[in-house]
C-alpha atoms as a PDB file:
ATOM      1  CA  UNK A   1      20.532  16.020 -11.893  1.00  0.00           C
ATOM      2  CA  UNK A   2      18.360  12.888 -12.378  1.00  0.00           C
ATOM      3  CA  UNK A   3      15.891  13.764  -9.941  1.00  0.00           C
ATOM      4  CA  UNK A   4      15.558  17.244 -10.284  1.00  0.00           C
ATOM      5  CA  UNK A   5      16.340  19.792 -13.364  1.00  0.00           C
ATOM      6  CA  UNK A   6      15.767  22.939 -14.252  1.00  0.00           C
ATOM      7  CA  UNK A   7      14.729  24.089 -10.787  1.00  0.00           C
ATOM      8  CA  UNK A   8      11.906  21.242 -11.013  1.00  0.00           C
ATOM      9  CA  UNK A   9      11.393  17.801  -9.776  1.00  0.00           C
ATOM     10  CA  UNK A  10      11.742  15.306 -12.557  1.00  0.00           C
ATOM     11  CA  UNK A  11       9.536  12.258 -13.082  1.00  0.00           C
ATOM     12  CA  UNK A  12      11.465  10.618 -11.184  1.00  0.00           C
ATOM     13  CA  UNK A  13      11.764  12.940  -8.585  1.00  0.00           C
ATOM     14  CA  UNK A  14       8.160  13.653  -8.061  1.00  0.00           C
ATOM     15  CA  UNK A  15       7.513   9.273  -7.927  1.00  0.00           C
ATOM     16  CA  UNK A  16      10.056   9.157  -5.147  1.00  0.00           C
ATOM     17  CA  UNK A  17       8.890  11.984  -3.245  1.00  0.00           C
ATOM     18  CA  UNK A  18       5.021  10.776  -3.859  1.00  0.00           C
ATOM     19  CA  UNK A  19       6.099   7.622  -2.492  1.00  0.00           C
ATOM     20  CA  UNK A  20       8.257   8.531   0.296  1.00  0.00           C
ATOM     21  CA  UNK A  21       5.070  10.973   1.710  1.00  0.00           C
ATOM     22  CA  UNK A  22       2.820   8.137   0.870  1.00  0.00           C
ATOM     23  CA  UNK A  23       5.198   6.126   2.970  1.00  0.00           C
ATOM     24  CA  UNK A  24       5.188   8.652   5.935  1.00  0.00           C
ATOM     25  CA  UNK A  25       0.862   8.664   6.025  1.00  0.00           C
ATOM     26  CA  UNK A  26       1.598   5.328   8.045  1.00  0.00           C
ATOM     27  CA  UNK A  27       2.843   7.116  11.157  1.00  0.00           C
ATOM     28  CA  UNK A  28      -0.682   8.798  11.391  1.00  0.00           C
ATOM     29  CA  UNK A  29      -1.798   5.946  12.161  1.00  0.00           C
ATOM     30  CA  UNK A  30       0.838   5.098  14.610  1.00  0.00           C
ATOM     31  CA  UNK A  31      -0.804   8.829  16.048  1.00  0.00           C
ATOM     32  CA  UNK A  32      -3.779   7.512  16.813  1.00  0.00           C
ATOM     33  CA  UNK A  33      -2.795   4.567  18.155  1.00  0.00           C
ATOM     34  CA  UNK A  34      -1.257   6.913  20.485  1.00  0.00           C
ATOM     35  CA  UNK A  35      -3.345   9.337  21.407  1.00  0.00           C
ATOM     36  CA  UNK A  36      -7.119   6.658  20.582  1.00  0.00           C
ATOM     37  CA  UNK A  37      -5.636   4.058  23.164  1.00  0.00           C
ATOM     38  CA  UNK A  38      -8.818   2.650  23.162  1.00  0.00           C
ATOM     39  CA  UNK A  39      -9.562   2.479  19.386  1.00  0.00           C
ATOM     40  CA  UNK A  40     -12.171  -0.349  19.145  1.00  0.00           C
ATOM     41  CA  UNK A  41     -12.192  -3.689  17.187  1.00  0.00           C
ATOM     42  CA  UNK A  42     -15.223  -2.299  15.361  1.00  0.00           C
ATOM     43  CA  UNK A  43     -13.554   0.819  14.394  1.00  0.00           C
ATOM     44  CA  UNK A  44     -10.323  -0.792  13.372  1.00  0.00           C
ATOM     45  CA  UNK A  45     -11.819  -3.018  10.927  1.00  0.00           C
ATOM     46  CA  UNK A  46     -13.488  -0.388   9.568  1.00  0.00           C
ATOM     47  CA  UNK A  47     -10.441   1.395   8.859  1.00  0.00           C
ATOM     48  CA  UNK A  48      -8.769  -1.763   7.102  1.00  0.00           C
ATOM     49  CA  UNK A  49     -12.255  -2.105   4.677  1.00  0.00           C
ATOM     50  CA  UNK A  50     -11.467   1.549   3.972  1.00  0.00           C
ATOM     51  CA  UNK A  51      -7.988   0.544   2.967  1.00  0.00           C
ATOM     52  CA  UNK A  52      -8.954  -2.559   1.145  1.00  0.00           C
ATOM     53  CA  UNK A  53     -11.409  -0.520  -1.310  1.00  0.00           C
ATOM     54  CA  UNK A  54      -8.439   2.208  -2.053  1.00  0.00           C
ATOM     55  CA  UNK A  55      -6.270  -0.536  -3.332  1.00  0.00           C
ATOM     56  CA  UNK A  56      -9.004  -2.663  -5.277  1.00  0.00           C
ATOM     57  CA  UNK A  57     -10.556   0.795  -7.079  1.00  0.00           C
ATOM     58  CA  UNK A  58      -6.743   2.329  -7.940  1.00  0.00           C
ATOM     59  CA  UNK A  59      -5.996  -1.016  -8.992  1.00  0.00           C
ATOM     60  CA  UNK A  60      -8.700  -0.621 -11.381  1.00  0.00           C
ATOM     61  CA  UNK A  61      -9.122   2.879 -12.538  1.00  0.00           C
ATOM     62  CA  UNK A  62      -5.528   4.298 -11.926  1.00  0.00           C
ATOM     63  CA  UNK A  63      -3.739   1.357 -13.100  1.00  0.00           C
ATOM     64  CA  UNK A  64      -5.634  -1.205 -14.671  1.00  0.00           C
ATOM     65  CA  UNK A  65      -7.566   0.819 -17.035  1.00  0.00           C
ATOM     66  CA  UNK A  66      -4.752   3.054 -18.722  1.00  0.00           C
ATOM     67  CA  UNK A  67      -2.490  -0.597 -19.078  1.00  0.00           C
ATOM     68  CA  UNK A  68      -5.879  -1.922 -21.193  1.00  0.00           C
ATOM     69  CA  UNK A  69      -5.546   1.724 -23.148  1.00  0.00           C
ATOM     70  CA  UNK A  70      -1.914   1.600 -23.657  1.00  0.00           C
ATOM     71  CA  UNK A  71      -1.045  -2.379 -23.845  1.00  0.00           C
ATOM     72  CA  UNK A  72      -2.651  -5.852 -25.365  1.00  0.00           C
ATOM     73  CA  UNK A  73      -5.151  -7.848 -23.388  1.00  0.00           C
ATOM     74  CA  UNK A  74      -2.322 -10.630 -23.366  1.00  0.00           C
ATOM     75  CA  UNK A  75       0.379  -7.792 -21.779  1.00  0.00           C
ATOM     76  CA  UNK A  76      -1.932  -7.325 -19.194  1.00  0.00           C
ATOM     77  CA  UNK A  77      -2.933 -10.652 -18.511  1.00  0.00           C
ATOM     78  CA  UNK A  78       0.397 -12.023 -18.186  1.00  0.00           C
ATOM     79  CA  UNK A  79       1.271  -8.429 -15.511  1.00  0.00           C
ATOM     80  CA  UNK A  80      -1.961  -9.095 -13.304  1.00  0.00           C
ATOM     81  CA  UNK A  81      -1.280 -12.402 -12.439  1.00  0.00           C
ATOM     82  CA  UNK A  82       2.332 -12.053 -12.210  1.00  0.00           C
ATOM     83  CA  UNK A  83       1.985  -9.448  -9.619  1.00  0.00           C
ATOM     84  CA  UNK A  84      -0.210 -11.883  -7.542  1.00  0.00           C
ATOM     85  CA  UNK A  85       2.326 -14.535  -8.297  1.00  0.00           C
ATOM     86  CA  UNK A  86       5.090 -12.339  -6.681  1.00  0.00           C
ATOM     87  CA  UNK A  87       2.822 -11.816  -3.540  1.00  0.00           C
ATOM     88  CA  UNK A  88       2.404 -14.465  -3.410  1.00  0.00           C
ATOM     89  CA  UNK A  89       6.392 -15.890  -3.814  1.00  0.00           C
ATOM     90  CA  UNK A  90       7.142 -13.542  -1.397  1.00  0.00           C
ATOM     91  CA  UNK A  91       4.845 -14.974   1.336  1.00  0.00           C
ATOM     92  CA  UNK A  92       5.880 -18.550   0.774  1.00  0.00           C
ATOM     93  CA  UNK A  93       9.900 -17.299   0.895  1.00  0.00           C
ATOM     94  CA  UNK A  94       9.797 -14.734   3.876  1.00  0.00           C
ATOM     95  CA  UNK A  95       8.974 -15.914   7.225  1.00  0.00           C
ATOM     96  CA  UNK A  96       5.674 -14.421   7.030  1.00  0.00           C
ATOM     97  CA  UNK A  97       3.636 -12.496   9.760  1.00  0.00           C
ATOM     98  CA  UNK A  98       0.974 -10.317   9.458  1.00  0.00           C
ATOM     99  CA  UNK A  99       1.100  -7.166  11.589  1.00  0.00           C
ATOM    100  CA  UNK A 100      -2.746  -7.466  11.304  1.00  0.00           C
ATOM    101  CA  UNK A 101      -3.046 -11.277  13.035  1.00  0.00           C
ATOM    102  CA  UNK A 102       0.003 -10.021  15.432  1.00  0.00           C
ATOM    103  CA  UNK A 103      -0.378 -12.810  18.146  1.00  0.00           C
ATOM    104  CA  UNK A 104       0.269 -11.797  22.328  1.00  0.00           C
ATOM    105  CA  UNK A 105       3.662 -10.671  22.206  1.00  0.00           C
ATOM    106  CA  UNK A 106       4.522 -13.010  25.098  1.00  0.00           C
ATOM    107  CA  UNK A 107       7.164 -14.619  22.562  1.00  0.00           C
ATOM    108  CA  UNK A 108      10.850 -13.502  22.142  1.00  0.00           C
ATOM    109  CA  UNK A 109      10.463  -9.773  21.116  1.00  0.00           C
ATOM    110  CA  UNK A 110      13.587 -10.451  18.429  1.00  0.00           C
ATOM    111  CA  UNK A 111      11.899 -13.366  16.374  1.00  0.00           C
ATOM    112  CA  UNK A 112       8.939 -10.732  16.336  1.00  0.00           C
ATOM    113  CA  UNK A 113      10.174  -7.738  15.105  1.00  0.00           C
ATOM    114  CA  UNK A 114      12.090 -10.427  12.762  1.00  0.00           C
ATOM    115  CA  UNK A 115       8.966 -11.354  11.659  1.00  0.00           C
ATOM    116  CA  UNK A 116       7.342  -8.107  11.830  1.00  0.00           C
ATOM    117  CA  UNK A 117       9.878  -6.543   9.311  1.00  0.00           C
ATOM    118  CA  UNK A 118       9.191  -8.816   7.189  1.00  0.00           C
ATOM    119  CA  UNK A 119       5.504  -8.078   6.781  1.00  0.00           C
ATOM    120  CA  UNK A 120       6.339  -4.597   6.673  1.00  0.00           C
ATOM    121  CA  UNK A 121       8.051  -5.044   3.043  1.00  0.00           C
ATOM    122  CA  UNK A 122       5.726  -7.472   1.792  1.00  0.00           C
ATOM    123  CA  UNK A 123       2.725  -4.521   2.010  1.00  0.00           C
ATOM    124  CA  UNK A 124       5.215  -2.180   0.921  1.00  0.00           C
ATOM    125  CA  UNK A 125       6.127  -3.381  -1.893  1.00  0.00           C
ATOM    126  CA  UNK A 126       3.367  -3.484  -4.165  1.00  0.00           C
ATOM    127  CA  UNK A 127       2.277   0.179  -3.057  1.00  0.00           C
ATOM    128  CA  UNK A 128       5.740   1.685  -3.839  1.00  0.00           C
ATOM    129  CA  UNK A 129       5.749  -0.543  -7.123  1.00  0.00           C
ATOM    130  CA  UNK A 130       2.318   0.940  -8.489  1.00  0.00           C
ATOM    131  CA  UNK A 131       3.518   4.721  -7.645  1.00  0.00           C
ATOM    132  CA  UNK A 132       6.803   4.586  -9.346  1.00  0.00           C
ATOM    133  CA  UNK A 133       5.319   2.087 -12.385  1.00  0.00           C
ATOM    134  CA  UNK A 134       2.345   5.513 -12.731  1.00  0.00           C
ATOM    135  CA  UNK A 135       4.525   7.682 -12.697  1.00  0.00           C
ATOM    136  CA  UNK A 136       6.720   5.981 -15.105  1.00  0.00           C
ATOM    137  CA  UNK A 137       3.709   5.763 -17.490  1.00  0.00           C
ATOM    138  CA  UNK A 138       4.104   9.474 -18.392  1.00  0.00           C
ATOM    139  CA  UNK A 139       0.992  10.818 -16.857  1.00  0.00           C
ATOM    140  CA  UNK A 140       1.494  12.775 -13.153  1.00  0.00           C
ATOM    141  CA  UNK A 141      -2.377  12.778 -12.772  1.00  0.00           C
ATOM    142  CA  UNK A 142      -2.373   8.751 -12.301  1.00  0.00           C
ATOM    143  CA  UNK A 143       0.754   8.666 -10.510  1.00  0.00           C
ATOM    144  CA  UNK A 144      -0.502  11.407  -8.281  1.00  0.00           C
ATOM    145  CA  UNK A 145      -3.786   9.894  -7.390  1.00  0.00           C
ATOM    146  CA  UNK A 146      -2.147   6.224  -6.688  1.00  0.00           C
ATOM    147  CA  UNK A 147       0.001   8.069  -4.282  1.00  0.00           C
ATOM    148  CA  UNK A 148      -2.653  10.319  -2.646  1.00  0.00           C
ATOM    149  CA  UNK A 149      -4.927   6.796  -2.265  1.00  0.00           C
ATOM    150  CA  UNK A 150      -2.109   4.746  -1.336  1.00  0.00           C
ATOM    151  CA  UNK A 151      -1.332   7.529   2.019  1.00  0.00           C
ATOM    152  CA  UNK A 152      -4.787   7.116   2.451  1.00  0.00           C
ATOM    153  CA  UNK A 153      -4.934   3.293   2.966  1.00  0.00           C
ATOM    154  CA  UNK A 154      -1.191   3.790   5.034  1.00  0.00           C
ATOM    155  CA  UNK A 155      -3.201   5.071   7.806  1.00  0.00           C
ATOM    156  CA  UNK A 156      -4.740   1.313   9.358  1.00  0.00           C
ATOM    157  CA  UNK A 157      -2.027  -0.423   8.304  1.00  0.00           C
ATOM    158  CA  UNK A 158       0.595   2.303  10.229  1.00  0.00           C
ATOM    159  CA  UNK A 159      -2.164   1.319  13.543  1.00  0.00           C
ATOM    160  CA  UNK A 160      -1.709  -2.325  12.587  1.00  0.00           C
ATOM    161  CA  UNK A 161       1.956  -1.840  12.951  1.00  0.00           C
ATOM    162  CA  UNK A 162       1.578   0.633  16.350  1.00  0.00           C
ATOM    163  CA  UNK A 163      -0.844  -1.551  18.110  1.00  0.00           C
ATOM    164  CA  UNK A 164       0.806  -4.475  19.331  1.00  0.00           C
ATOM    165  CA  UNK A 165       3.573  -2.697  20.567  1.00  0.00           C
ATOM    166  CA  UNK A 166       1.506   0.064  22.368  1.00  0.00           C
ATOM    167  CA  UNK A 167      -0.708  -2.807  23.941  1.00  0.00           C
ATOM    168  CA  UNK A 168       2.184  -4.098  25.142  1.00  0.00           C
ATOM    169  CA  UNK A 169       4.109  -1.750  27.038  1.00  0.00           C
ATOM    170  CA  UNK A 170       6.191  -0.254  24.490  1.00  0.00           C
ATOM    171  CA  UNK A 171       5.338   3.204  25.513  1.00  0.00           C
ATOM    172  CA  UNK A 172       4.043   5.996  23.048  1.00  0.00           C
ATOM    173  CA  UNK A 173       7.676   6.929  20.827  1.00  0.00           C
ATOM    174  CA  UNK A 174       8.539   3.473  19.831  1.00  0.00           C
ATOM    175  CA  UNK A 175       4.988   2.387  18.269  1.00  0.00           C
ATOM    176  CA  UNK A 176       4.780   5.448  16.475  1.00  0.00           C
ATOM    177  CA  UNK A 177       8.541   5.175  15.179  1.00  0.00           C
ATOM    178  CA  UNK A 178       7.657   1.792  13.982  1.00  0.00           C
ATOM    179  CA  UNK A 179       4.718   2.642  12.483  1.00  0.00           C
ATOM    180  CA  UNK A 180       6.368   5.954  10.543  1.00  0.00           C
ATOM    181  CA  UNK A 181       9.308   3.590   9.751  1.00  0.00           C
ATOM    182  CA  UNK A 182       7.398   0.924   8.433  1.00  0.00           C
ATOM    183  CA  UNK A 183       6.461   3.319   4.952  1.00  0.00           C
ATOM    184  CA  UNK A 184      10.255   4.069   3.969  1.00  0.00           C
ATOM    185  CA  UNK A 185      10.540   0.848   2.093  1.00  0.00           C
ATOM    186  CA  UNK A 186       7.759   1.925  -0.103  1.00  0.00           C
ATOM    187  CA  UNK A 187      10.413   4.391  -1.907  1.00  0.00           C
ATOM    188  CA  UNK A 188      12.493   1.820  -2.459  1.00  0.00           C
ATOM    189  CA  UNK A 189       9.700  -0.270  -4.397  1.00  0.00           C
ATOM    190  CA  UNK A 190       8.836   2.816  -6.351  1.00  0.00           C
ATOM    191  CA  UNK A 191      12.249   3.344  -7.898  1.00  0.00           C
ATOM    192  CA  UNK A 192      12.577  -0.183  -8.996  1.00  0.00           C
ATOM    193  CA  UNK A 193       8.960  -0.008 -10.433  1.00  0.00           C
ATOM    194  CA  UNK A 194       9.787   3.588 -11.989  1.00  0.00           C
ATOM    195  CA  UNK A 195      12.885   2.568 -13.319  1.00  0.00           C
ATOM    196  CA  UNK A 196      11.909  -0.817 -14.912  1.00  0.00           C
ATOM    197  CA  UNK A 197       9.398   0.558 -17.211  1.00  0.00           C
ATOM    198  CA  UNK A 198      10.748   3.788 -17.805  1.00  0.00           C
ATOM    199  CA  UNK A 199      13.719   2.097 -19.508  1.00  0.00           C
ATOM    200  CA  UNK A 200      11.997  -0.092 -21.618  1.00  0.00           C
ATOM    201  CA  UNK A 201       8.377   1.344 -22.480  1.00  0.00           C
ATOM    202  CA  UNK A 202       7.044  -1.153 -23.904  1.00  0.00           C
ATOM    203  CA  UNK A 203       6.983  -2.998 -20.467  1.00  0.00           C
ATOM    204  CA  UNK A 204       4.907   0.159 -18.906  1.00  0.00           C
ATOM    205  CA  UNK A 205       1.332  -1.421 -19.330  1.00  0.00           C
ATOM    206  CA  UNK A 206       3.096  -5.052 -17.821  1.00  0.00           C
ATOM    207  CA  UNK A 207       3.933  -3.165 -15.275  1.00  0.00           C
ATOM    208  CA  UNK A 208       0.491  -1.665 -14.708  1.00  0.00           C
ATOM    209  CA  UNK A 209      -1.050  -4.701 -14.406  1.00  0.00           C
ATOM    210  CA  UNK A 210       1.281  -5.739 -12.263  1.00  0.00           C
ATOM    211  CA  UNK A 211       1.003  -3.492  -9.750  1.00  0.00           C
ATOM    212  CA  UNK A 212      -2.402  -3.864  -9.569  1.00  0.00           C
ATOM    213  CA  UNK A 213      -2.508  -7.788  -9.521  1.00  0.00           C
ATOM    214  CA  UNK A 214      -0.385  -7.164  -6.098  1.00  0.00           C
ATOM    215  CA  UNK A 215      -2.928  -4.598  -4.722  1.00  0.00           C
ATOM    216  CA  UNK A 216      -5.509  -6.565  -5.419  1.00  0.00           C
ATOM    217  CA  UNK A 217      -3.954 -10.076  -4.190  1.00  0.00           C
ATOM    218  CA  UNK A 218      -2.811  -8.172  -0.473  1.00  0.00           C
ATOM    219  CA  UNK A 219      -6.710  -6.406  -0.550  1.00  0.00           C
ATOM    220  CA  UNK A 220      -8.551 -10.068  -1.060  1.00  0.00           C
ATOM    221  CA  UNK A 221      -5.965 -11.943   0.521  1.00  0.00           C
ATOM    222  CA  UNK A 222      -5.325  -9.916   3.650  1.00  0.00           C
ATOM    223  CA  UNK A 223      -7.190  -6.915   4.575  1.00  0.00           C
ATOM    224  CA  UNK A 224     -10.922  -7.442   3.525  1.00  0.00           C
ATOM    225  CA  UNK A 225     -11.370 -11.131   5.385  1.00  0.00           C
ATOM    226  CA  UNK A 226      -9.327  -9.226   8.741  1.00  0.00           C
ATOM    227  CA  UNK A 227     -11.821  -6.510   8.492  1.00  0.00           C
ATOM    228  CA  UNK A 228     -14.614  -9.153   8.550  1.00  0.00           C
ATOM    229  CA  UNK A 229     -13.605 -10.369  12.338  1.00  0.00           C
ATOM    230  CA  UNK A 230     -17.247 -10.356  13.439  1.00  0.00           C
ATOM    231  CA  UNK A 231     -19.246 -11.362   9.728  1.00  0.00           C
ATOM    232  CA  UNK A 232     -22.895  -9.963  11.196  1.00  0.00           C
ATOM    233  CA  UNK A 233     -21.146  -6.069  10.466  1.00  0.00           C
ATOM    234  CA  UNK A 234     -22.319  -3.809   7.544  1.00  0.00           C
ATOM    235  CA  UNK A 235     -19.968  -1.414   8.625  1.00  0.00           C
ATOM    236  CA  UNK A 236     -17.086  -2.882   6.909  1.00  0.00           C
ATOM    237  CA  UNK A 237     -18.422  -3.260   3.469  1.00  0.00           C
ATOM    238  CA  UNK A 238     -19.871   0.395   3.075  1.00  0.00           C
ATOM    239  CA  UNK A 239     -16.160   1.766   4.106  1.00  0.00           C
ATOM    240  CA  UNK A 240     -15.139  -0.405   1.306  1.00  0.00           C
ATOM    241  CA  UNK A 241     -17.054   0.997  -0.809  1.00  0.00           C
ATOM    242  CA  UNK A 242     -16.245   4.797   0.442  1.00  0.00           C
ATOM    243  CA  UNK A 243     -12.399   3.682   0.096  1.00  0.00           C
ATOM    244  CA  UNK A 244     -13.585   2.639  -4.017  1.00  0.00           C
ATOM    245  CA  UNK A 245     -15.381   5.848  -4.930  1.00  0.00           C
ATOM    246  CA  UNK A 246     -12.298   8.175  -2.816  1.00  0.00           C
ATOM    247  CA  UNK A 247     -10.052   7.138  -5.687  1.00  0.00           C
ATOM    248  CA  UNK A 248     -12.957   7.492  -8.593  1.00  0.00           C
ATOM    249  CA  UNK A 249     -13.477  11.224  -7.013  1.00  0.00           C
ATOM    250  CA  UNK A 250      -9.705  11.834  -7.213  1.00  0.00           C
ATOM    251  CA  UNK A 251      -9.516  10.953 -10.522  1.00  0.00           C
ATOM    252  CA  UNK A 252     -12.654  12.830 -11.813  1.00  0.00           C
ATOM    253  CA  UNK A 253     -10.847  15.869  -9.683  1.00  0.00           C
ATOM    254  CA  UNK A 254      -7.653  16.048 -10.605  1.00  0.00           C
ATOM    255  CA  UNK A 255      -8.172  14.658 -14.668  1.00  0.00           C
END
């Protein structure tokens, strides 16, 4: 079978099921939504610095830096800003809402979970492209560590997704469904990313940079001016700096 052979995942196997774990890491944060009621302002932008320096440092040491090794400087180029260009795209097309600047959900609950859904792809869809596009690259090691620091970053955003629906009288199932639900697109993502370079290898350090000019665009864009709600706090910038070196330890680990 494609996905698994020999009594062994393939590739391809082990970037789905990477992805679709890394995917699932999003309810824990729906978890302690649930069960931290009270999780401060303070903490939570904490948590999304945390995230932000995950996707900035694999952007550059996971993905980034083995495109450089394996492509030209005008192949990655053209991939970085093409992924921020898509991010971009996507924003401009898709009625856009982050789950982070969720307003009072005092509005009709359909044009917000409309809206909600939509969000949920756009973040989705560069994490699941840079597992599948790692794994496609031949190495597990890099695929393995984008996945293991893209569940790590999953964990705000699934309480970014929780939140507004706990604080609202949702009860405790349905923001932790949504928040666990939220990750399966990330698959998805993966096999398109996985797919598109694995057939044509020359495209695999395009695809790279790619991947990492989305990370990077959602990180600046998104998550590290959110996580900056009150600009007097240190707290935010040394979790983004924690979040960098997590990946730079899993890659010294597991090389």
């Amino acid at each position: 079978m494609y996905w698994y052979e020999g009594g062994a995942l393939t590739l391809a196997g082990r970037a789905l099921v990477a992805s679709l774990l890394a995917g699932l890491a999003s309810g824990l944060g729906g978890l302690l939504v649930v069960l931290l009621p009270r999780l401060t302002r303070r903490a939570y932008d904490t948590l999304l610095a945390f995230s932000a320096g995950v996707m900035f440092s694999a952007s550059a040491l996971a993905l980034l830096w083995p495109a450089l090794e394996t492509g030209s400087l005008a192949a990655v180029t053209s991939g970085l800003f093409t992924g921020g260009l898509l991010i971009l795209a996507l924003e401009r097309l898709v009625p856009h809402l982050e789950p982070h600047f969720a307003p009072e959900m005092n509005s009709h609950r359909g044009r917000f979970g409309l809206l909600l859904a939509a969000s949920i792809t756009l973040h989705n869809i560069p994490e699941g492209l840079a597992i599948g596009v790692s794994y496609a690259h031949g190495e597990g090691r890099f695929g393995l560590v984008v996945a293991l620091a893209i569940a790590a970053q999953k964990v705000p955003e699934g309480s970014a997704v929780a939140l507004p629906f706990y604080t609202h009288g949702s009860g405790r199932l349905k923001p932790f469904l949504w928040a666990t639900l939220s990750g399966l697109v990330q698959p998805v993502a993966a096999a398109a990313g996985f797919h598109l370079v694995a057939l044509t290898r020359g495209l695999v350090p395009f695809g790279l940079a790619a991947a990492a000019g989305a990370m990077v665009y959602v990180a600046s864009h998104q998550l590290i001016p959110e996580s900056h709600s009150e600009p007097g706090r240190k707290a935010p910038s040394l979790a983004l700096l924690a979040g960098f070196l997590l990946v730079a330890i899993l890659l010294r680990w597991l090389a």
